[in-house]
Protein backbone atom coordinates (compact mmCIF):
# COMPACT_ATOMS: atom_id res chain seq x y z
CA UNK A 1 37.28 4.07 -12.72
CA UNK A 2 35.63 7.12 -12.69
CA UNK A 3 33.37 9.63 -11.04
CA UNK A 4 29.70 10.54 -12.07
CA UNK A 5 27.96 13.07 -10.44
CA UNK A 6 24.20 13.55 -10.85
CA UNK A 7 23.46 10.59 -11.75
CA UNK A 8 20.03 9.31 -10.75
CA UNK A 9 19.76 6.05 -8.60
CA UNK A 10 17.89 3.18 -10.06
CA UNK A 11 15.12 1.37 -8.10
CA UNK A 12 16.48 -1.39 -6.03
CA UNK A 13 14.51 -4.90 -7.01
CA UNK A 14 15.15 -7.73 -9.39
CA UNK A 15 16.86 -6.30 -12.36
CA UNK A 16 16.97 -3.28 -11.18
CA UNK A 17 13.16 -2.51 -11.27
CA UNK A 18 10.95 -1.05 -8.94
CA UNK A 19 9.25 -3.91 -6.64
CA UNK A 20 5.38 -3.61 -6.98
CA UNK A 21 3.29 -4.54 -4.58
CA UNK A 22 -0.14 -5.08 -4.66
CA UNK A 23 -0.97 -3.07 -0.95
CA UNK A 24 0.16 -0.04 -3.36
CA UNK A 25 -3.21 0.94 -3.44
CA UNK A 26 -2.75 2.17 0.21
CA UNK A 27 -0.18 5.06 -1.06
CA UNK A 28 -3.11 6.44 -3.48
CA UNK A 29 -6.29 6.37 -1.02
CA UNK A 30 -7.49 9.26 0.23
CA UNK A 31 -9.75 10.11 3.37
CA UNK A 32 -13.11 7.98 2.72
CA UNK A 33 -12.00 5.85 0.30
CA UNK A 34 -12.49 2.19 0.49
CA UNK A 35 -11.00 -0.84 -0.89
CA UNK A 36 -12.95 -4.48 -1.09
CA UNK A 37 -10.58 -7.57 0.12
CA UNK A 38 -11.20 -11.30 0.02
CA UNK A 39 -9.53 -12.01 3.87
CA UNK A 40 -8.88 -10.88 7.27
CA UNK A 41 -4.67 -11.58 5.68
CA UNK A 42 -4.95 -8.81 3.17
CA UNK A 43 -6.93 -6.60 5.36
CA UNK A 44 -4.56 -6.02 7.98
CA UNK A 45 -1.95 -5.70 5.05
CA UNK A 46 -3.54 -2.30 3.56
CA UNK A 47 -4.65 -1.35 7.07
CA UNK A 48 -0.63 -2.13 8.19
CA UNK A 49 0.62 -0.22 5.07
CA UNK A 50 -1.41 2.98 5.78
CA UNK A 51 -0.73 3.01 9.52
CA UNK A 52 2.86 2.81 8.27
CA UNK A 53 2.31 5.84 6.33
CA UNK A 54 1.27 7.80 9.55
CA UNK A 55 -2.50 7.65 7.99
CA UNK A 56 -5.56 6.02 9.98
CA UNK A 57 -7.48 3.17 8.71
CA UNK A 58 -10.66 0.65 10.02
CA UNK A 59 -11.94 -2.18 8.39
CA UNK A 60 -15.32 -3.71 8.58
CA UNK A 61 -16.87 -7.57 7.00
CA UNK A 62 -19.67 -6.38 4.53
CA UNK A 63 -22.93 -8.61 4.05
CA UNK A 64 -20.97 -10.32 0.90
CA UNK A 65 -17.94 -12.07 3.28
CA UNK A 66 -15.26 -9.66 2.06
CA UNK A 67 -14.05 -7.19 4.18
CA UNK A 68 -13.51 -3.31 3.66
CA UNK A 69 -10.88 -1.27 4.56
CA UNK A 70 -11.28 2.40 4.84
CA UNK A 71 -8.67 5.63 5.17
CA UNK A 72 -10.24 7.72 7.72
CA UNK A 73 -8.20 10.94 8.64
């Protein structure tokens, strides 16, 4: 056995990659932006994951069905 120091830690997730998601949008949306979703489900998802991230959200149903969710402040 030895010691390593400096060495880098690797993602945690199935073989040792990163787990994706696909509410990483959230992390990349800036004040204004919007993102279209099919359901009320993945709505509160990307509104949950940028409340999460200290950021503020709302979401609205647009005249299509789907429902937008935008990152206000």
């Amino acid at each position: 056995m030895e010691i390593i120091k400096n060495r880098p830690i690797p993602p945690s997730g199935r073989n040792g990659r990163a787990r994706l998601s696909k509410y990483d949008i959230a992390d990349q949306m800036e004040v204004g932006d919007c993102v279209v979703v099919a359901d009320r489900k993945e709505a509160a998802a990307v509104t949950r994951r940028l409340i999460r991230a200290d950021k503020k959200a709302t979401r609205r149903q647009l005249p299509d069905g789907t429902i937008g969710v935008w990152r206000i402040e």
